[in-house]
Protein backbone atom coordinates (compact mmCIF):
# COMPACT_ATOMS: atom_id res chain seq x y z
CA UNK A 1 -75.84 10.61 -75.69
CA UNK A 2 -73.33 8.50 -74.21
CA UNK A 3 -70.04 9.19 -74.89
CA UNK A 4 -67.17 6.81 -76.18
CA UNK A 5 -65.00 6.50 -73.20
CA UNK A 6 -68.39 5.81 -70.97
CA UNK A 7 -69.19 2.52 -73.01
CA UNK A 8 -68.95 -1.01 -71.37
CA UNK A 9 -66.55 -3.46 -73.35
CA UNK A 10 -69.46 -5.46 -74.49
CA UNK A 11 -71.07 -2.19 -76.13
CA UNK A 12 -67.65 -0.96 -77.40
CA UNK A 13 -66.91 -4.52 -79.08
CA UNK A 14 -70.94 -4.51 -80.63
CA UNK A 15 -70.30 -1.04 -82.05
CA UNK A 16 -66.46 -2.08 -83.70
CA UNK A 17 -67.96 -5.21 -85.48
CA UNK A 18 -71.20 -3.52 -86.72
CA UNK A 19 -68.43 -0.44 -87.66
CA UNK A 20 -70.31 2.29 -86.45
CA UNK A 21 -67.26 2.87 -84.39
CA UNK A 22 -63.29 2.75 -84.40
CA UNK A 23 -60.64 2.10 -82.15
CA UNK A 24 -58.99 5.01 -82.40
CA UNK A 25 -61.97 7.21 -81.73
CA UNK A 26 -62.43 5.09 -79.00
CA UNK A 27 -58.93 5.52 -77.95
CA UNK A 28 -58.86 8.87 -78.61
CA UNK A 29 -62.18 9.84 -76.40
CA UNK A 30 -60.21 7.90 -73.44
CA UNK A 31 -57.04 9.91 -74.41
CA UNK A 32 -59.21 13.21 -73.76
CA UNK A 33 -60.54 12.02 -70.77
CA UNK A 34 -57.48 11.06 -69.50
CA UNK A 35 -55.77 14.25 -70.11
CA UNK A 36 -59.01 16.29 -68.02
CA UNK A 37 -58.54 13.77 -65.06
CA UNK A 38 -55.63 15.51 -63.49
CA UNK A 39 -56.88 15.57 -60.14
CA UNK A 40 -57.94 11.96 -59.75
CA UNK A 41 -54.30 11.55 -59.91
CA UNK A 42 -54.75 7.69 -61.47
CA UNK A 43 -53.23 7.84 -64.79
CA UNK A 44 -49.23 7.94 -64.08
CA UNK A 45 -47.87 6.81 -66.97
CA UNK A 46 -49.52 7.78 -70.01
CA UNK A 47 -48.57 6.10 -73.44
CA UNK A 48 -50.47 7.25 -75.99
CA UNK A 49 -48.45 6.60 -78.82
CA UNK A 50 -48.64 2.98 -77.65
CA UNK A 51 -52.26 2.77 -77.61
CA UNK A 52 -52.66 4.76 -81.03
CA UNK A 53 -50.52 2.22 -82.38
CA UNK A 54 -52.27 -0.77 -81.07
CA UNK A 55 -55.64 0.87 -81.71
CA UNK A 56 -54.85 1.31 -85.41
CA UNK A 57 -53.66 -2.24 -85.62
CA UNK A 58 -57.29 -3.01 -84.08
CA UNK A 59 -58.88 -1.19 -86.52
CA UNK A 60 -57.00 -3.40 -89.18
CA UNK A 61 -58.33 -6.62 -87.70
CA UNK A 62 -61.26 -6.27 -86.95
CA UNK A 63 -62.20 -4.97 -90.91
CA UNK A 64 -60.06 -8.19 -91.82
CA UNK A 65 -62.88 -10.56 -89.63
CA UNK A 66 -60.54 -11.46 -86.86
CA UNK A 67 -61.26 -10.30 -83.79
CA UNK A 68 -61.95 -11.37 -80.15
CA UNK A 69 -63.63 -9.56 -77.98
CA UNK A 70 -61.04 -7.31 -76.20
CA UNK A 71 -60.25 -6.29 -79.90
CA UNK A 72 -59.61 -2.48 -80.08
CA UNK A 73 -60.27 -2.00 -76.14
CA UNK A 74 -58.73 0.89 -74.61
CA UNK A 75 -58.13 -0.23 -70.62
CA UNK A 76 -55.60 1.09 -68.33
CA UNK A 77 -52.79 -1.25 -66.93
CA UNK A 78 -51.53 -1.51 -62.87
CA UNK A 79 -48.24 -0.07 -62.14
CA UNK A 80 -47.30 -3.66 -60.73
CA UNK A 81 -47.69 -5.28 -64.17
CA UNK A 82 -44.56 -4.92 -66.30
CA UNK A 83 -44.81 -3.26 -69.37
CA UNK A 84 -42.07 -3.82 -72.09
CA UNK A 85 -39.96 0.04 -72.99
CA UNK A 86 -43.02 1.74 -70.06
CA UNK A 87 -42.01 2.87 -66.67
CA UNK A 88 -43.10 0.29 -64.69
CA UNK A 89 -42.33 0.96 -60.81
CA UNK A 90 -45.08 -0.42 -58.58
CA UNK A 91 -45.56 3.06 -57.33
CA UNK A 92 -42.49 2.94 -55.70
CA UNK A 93 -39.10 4.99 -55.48
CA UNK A 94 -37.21 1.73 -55.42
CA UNK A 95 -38.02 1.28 -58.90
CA UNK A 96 -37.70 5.24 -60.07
CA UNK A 97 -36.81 4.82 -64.08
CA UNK A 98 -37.34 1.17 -64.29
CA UNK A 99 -38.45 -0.10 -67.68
CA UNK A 100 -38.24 -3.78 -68.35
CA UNK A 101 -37.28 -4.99 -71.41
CA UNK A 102 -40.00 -7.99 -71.22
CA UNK A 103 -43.44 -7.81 -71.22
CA UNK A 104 -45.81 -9.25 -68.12
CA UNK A 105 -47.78 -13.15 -69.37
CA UNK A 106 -51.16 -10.99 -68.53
CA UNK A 107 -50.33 -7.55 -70.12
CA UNK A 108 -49.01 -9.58 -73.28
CA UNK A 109 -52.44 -11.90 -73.23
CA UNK A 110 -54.38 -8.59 -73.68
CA UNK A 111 -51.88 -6.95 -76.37
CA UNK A 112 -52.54 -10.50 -78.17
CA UNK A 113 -56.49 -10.15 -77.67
CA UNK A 114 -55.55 -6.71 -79.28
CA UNK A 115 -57.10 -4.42 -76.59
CA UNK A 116 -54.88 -0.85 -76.22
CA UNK A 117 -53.00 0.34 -73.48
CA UNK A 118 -53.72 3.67 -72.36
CA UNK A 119 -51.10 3.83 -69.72
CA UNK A 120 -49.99 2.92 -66.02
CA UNK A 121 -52.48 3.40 -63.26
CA UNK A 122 -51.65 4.69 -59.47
CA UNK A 123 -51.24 1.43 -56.86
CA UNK A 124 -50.32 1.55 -53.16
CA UNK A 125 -46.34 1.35 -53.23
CA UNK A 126 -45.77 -2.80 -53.95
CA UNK A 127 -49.96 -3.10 -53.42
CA UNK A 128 -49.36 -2.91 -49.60
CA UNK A 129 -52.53 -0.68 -48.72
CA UNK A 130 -56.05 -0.31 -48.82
CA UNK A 131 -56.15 3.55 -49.47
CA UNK A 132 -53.83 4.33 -52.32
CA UNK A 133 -52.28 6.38 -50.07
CA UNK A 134 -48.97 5.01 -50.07
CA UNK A 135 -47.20 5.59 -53.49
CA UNK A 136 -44.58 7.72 -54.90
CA UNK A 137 -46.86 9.36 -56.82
CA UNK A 138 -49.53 10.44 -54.62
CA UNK A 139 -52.43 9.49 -53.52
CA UNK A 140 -55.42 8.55 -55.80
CA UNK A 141 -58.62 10.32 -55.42
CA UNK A 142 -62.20 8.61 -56.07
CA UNK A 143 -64.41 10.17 -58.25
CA UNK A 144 -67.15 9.64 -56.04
CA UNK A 145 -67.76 12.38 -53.60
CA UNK A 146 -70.72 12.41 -50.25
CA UNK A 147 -73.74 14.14 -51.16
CA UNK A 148 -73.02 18.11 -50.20
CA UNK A 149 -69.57 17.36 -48.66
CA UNK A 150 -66.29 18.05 -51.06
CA UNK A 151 -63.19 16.31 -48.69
CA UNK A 152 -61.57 13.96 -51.03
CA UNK A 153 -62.24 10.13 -50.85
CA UNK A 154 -60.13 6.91 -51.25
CA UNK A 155 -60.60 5.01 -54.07
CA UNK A 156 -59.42 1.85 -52.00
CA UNK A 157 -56.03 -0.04 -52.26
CA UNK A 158 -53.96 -1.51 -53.42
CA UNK A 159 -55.56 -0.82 -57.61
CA UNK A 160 -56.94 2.45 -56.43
CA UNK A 161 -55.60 3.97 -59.78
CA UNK A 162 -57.06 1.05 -61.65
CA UNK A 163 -60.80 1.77 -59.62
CA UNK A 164 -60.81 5.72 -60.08
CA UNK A 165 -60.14 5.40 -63.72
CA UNK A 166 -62.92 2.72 -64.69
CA UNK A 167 -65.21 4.61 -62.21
CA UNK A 168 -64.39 8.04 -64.01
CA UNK A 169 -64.74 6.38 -67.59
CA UNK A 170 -61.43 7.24 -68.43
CA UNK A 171 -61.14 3.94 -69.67
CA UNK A 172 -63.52 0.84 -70.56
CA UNK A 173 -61.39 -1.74 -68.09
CA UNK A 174 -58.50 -2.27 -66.02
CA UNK A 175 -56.09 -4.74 -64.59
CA UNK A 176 -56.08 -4.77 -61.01
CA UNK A 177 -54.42 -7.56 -58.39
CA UNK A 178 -55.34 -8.82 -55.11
CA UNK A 179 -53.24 -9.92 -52.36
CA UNK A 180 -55.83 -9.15 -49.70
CA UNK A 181 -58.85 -7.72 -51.16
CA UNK A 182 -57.29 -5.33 -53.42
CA UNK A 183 -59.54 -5.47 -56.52
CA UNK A 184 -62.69 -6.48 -54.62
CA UNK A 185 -62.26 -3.41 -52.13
CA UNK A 186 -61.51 -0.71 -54.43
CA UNK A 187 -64.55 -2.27 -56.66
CA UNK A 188 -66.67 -1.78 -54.01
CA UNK A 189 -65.65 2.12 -52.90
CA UNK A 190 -65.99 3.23 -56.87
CA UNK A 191 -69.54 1.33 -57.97
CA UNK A 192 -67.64 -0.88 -60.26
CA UNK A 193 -66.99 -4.83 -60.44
CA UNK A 194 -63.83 -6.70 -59.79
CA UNK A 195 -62.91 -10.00 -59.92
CA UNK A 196 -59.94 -12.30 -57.98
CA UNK A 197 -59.80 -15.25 -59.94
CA UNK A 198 -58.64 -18.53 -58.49
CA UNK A 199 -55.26 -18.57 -57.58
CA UNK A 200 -53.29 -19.91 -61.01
CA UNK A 201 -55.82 -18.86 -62.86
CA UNK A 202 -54.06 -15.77 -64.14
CA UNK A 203 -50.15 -15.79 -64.42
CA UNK A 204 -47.90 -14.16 -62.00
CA UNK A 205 -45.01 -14.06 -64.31
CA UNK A 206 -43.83 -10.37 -64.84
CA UNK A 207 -46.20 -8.88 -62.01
CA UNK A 208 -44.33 -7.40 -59.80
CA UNK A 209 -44.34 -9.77 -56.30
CA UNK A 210 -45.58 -8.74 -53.12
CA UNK A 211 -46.63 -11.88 -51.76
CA UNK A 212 -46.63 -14.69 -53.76
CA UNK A 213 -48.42 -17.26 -52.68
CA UNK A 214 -51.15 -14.68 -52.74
CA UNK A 215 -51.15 -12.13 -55.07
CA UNK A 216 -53.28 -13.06 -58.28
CA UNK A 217 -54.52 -10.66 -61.34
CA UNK A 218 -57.84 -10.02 -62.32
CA UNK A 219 -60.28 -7.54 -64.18
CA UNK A 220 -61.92 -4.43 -63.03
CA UNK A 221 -64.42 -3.85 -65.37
CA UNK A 222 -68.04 -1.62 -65.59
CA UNK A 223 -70.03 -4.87 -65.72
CA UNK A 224 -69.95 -8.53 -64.99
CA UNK A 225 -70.32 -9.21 -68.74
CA UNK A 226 -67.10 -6.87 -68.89
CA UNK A 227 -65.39 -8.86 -66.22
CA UNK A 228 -66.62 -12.11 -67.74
CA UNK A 229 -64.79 -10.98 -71.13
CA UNK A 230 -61.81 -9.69 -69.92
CA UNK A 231 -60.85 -12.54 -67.67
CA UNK A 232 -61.17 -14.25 -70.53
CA UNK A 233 -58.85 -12.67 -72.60
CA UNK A 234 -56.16 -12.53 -69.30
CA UNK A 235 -56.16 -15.33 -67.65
CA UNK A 236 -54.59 -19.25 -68.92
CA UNK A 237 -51.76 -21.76 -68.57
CA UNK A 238 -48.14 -20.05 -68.87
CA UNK A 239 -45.22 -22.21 -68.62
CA UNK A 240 -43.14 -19.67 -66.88
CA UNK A 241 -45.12 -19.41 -63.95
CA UNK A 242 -44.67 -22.51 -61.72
CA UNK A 243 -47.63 -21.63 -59.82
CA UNK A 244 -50.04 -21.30 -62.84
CA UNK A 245 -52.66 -23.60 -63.58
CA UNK A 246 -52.98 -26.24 -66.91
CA UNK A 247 -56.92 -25.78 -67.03
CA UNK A 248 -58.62 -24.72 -69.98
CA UNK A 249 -60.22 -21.54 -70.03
CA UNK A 250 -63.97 -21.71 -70.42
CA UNK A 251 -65.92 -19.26 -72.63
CA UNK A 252 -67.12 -17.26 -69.29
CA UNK A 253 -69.34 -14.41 -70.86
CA UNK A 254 -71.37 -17.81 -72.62
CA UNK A 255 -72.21 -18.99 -69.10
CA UNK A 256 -73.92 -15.29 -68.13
CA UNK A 257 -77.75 -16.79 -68.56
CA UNK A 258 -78.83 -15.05 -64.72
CA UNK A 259 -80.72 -18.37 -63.84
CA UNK A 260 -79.43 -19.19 -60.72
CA UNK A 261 -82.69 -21.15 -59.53
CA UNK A 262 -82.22 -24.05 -57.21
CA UNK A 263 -78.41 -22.62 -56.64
CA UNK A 264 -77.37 -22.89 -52.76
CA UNK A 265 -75.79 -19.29 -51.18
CA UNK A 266 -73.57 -19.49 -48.14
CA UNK A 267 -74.57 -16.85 -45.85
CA UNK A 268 -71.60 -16.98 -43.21
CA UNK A 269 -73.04 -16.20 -39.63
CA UNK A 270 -69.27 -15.30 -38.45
CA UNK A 271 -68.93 -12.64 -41.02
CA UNK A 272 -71.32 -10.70 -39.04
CA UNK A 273 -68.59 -9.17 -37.04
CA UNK A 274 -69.15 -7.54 -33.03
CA UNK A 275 -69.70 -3.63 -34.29
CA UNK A 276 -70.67 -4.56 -38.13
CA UNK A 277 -72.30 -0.93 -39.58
CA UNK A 278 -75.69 -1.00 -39.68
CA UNK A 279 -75.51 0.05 -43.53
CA UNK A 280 -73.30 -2.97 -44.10
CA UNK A 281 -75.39 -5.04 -42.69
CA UNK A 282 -78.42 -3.80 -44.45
CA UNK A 283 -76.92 -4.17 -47.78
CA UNK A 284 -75.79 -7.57 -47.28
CA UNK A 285 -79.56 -8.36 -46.41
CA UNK A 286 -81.04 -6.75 -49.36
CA UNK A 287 -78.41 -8.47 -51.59
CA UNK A 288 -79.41 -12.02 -49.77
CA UNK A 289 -83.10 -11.14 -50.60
CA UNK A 290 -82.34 -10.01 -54.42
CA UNK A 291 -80.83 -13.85 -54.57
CA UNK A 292 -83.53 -15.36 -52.71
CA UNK A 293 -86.06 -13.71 -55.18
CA UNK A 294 -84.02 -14.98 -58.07
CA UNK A 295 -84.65 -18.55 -57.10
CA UNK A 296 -81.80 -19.13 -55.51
CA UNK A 297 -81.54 -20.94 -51.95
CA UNK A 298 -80.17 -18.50 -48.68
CA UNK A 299 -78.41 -20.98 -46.28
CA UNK A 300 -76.86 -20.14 -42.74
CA UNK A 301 -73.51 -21.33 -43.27
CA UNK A 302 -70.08 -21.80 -40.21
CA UNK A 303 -66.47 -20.91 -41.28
CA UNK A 304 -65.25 -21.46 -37.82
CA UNK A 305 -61.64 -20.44 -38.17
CA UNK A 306 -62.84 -16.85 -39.90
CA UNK A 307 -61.67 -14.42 -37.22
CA UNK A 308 -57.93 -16.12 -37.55
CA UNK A 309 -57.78 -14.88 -41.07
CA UNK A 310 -56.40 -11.45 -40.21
CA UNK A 311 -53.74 -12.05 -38.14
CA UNK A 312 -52.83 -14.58 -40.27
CA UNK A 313 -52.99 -12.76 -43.15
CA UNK A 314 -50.09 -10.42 -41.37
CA UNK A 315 -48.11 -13.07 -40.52
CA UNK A 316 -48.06 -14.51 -44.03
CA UNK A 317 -47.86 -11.49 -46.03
CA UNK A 318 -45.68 -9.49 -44.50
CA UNK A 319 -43.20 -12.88 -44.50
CA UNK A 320 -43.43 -13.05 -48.10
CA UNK A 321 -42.98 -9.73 -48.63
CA UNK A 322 -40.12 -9.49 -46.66
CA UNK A 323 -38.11 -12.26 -48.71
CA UNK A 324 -39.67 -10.75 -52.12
CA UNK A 325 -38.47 -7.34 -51.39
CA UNK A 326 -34.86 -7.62 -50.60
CA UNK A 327 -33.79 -7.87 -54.09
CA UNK A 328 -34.11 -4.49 -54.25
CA UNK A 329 -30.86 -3.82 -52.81
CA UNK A 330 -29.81 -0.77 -54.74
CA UNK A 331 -26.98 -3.18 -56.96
CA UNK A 332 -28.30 -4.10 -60.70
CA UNK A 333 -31.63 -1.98 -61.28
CA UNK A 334 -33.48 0.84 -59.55
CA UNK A 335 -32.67 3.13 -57.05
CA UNK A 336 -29.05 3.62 -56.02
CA UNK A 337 -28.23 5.63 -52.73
CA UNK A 338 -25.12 8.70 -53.16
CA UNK A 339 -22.47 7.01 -50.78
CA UNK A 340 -20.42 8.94 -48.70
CA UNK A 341 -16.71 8.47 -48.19
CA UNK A 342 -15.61 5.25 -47.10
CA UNK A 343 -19.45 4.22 -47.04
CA UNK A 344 -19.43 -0.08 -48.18
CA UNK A 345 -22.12 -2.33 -49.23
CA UNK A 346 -23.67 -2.57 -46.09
CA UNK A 347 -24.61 1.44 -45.95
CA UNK A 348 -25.49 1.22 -49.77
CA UNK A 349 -27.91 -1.21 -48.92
CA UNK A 350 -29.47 0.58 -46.26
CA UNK A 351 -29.33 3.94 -47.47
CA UNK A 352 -30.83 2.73 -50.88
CA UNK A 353 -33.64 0.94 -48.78
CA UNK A 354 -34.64 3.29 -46.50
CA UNK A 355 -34.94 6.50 -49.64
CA UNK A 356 -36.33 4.12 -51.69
CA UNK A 357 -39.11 2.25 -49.75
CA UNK A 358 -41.91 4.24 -47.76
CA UNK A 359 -42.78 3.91 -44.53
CA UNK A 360 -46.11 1.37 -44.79
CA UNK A 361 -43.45 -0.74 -47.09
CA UNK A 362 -40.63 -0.44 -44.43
CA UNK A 363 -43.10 -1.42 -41.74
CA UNK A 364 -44.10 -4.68 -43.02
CA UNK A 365 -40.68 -5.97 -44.24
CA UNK A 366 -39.86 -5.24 -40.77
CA UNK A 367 -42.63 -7.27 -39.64
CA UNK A 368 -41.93 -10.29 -42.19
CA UNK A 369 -38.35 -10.04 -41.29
CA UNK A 370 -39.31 -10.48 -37.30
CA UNK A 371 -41.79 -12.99 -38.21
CA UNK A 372 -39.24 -15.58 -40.00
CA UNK A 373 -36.26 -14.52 -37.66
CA UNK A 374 -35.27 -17.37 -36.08
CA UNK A 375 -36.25 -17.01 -32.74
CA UNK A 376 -40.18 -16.54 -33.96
CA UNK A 377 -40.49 -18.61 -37.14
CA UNK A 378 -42.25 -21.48 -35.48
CA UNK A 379 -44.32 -18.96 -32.92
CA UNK A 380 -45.82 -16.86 -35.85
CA UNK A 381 -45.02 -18.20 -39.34
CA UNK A 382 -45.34 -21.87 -39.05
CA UNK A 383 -48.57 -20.96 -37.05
CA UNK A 384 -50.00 -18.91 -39.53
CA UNK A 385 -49.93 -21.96 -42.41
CA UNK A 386 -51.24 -24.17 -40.06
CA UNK A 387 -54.15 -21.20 -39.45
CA UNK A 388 -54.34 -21.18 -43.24
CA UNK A 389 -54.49 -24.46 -43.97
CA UNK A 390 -57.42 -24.98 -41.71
CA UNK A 391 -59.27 -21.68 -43.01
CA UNK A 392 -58.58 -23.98 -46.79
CA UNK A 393 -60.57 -26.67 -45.12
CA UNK A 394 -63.41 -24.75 -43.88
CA UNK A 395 -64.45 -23.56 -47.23
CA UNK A 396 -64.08 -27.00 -48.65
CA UNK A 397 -66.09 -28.44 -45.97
CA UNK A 398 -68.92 -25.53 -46.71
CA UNK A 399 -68.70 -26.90 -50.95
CA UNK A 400 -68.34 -30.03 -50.14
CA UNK A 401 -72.37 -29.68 -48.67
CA UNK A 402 -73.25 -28.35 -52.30
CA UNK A 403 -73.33 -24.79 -51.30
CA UNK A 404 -72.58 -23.10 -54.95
CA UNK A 405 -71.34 -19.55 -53.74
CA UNK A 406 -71.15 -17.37 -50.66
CA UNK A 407 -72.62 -13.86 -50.23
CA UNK A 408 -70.87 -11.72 -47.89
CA UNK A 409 -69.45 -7.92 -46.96
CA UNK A 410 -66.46 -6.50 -48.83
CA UNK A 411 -65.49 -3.74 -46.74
CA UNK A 412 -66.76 -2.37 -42.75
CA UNK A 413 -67.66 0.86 -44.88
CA UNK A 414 -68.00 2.59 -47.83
CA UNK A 415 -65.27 4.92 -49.10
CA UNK A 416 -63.46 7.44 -46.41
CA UNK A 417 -61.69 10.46 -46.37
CA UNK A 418 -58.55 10.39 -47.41
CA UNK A 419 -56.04 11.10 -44.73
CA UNK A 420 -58.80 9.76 -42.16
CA UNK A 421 -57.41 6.14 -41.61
CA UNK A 422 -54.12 5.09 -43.09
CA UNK A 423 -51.69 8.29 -41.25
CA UNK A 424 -53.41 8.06 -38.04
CA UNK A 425 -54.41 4.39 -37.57
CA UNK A 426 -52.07 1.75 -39.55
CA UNK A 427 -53.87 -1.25 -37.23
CA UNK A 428 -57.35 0.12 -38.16
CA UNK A 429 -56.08 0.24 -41.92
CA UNK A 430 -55.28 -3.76 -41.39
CA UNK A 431 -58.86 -4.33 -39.79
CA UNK A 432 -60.30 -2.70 -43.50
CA UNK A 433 -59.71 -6.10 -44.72
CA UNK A 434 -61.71 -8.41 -42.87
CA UNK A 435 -63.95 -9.69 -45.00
CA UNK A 436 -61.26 -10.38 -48.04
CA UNK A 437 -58.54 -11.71 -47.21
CA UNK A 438 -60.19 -15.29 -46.08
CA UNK A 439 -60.40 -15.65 -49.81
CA UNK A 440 -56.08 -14.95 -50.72
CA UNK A 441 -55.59 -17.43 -47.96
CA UNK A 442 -57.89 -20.36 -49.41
CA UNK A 443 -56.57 -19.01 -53.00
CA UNK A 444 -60.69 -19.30 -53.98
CA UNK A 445 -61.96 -17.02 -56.47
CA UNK A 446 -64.81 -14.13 -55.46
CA UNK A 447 -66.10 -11.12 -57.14
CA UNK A 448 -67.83 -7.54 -56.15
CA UNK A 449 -70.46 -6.36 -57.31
CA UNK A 450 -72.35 -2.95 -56.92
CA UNK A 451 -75.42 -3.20 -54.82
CA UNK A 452 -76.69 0.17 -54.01
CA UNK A 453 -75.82 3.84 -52.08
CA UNK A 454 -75.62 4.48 -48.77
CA UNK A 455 -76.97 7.83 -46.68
CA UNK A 456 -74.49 10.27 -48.41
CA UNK A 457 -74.57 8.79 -51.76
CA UNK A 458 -71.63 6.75 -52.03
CA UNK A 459 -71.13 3.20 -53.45
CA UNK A 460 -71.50 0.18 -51.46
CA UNK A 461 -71.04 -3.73 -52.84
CA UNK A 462 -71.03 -7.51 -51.84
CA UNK A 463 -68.96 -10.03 -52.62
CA UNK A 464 -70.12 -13.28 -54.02
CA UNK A 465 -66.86 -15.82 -53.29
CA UNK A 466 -66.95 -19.29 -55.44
CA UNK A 467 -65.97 -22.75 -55.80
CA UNK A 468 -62.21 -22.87 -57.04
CA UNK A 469 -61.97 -22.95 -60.89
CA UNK A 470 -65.66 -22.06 -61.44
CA UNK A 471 -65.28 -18.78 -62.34
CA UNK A 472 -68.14 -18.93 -64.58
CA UNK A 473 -70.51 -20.27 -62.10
CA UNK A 474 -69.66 -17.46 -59.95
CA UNK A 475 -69.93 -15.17 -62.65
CA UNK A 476 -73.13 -15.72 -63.11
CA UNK A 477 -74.30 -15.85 -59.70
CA UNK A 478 -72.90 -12.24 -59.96
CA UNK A 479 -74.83 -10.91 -63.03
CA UNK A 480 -77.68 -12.45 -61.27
CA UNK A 481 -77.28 -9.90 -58.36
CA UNK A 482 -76.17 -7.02 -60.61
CA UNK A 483 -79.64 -7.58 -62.72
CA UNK A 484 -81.65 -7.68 -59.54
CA UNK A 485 -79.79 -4.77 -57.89
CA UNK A 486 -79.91 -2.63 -61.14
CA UNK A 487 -77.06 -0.24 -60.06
CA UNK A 488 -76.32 2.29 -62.48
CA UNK A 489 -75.58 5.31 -60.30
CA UNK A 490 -71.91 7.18 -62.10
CA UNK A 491 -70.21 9.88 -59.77
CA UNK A 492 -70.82 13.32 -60.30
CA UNK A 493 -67.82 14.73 -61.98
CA UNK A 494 -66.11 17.70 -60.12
CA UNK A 495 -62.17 17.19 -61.71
């Protein structure tokens, strides 16, 4: 029998309306699971008088007939979203005891939908990272363990948290963001689906920056139809985010019909890198036949400027990051430095920066910092826009030819050992996000989806990337490759 906590949102909602179910039972089985989960380490932040509230205010509207789909939902919230009276410190020491006194656009569009917050979920410090490695409260740990072989995996980064805790059904859904890859990565390592919506698509306001012009929100659900609903209930116009789009919000989960017949996918010849795995590559060739035998159209597809993406991805980043970050200076929130005698503001700042900030933090401030200094700024930053801008181009020359969505690689590999990459390697860490980061710089939308296992039994997915805006299209170009792939492998649970 499948428990509460292990239900998809779509089942959860089905089994509210028809009132076989409540939302606090439903809260209350995540609650449970939540509490057993101690070594995954992704729940930091538990609320549950907060979500017992919300879920018996659920429980109230949905018997009085109003009630959207996210209605009585427990899901689990990023530490990067702010969350109004709730610790809310983007996993870093910078922000030890911060709790804002507003709510984030995105965490008060799901409150509104009436889903229930369970709590704050583990994030690389300021999502800068790929293994969840870098936060001030530990590392995550995915659920998902090799066949015969107990050394603890990454979940992926930056919304590692976010991916162990859907993965391990200790909630239905979480929010997740992506700067770089960091819901469509972690999606892929823990056999669940994420989605990067189009840049403006989901507000900004009240998510805690790392690099603006290409962070964005998004779901990280069990299923596309989860992902389809959620975005929903998250994403739309908000006046207080100047980057934010005025576009109405389809009905996404109505546009799920898996008929993708006659549909044109992108298969990009210079995503298949010098050195690609073999297991990658296989993947990425089953998932182009599953679409092929779905009707759809395969076509050989250039993005010519693809291999500039990463470097300037770490131009651009980094920059942004660099001016984001140095509000946090150690003067009207946060962390504060003890000061030694005749210590001034100059040694407050620096002593509060360098306790509060880790090292993979410190290093690329230090990087954006060198990168806009004014010696450099037309060598490496103004480069990097033009790079951008031309990387922009190539994906709307590729639409403009009526392709309808691209299949391609999420990660080089499925999940590693923790410890294995990020401490030894930081350049290796960078090279993790090849394949994603193309999209944050052409601010399209793309999703992941599970496709199958590899050798030692761990997840691997694809990424379907889409036309800007037509998140629905892409959606169900998605569902179309989850029905044909028919993953339904959960990890084993050891915690």
């Amino acid at each position: 029998m499948t428990m509460l906590n292990e239900l998809t949102i779509a089942e959860a909602r089905d089994l509210l309306r028809k009132g076989e179910t409540t939302a606090v039972d439903l809260t209350m089985a995540c609650l449970t699971a939540i509490d057993a989960s101690d070594p995954l380490n992704a729940f930091v932040h538990k609320t549950p008088d907060i979500a017992l509230e919300r879920a018996r205010a659920a429980d109230a509207r949905i018997q009085s007939g109003d009630a959207p789909s996210m209605c009585g939902i427990p899901v689990g919230i990023k530490d990067v979203y702010c969350t109004k009276g709730v610790l809310s410190q983007a996993a870093s020491n910078v922000l030890s005891g911060f709790r804002p006194e507003y709510e984030s656009t995105v965490t008060q569009n799901l409150a509104d939908a009436g889903s229930v917050m369970l709590g704050k979920l583990n994030m690389d410090e300021f999502a800068m990272g790929s293994s969840n490695e870098h936060s001030c409260y530990g590392r995550a740990v995915n659920p998902w363990r090799r066949e015969g072989d107990e050394t603890p995996l990454t979940p992926g980064g930056s919304s590692g948290g976010s991916a162990a805790a859907v993965a391990a059904d200790l909630c239905l859904a979480a929010t997740g963001t992506d700067t770089g890859g960091s819901i469509r990565q972690p999606a892929a390592f823990t056999g669940t689906v994420g989605i990067k919506p189009t840049y403006g698509r989901c507000s900004r306001w009240g998510v805690i920056a790392y690099a603006s012009s290409l962070d964005q929100a998004g779901p990280m659900t069990k299923s596309v139809r989860d992902a389809a609903i959620m975005l929903g209930a998250m994403a739309g116009h908000d006046p207080k985010d100047s980057t934010s789009a005025d576009i109405p919000v389809p009905d996404f989960e109505a546009m799920l019909t898996g008929d993708i017949r006659g549909k044109k996918i992108g298969i990009p010849r210079e995503y298949r890198i010098e050195g690609l795995p073999s297991e990658i590559a296989a993947i990425w060739d089953q998932g182009t036949a599953m679409l092929k035998d779905a009707g759809a159209q395969i076509v050989d597809i250039s993005l010519p400027h693809t291999k500039y993406a990463l470097p300037a991805y770490y131009v651009v980043a980094p920059a942004e990051a660099s001016s984001n970050l140095a509000r946090y200076d150690g003067v009207r929130y946060g962390h504060r430095a003890k000061l030694g005698q005749g210590d001034g503001i100059t040694e407050m700042y620096e002593k509060t920066r360098a306790e509060g900030f880790g090292y993979e933090v410190q290093r690329r401030v230090m990087i954006g910092t060198y990168v806009l200094s004014a010696g450099f700024y037309d060598a490496y930053y103004n480069r990097a826009r033009k790079v951008r801008a031309l990387i922009k181009r190539d994906f709307e020359n590729v639409f403009a030819e009526g392709i309808d969505a691209i299949l391609a690689p999420i990660s080089p590999s499925a999940a590693f050992g923790l410890g294995e990459v990020a401490e030894s390697d930081p350049v290796a860490m960078y090279l993790n996000d090849v394949f994603t980061v193309t999209l944050n710089l052409a601010g399209l939308p793309g999703v992941a989806v599970p496709v199958g296992l590899n050798a030692q039994g761990l997840p691997l997915g694809l990424q379907l990337i889409g036309r800007p805006w037509e998140e629905g299209d892409l959606l169900n170009h998605a569902y179309a490759l989850e029905q044909a792939a028919g993953f339904v492998s959960k990890p084993r649970k050891w915690w």
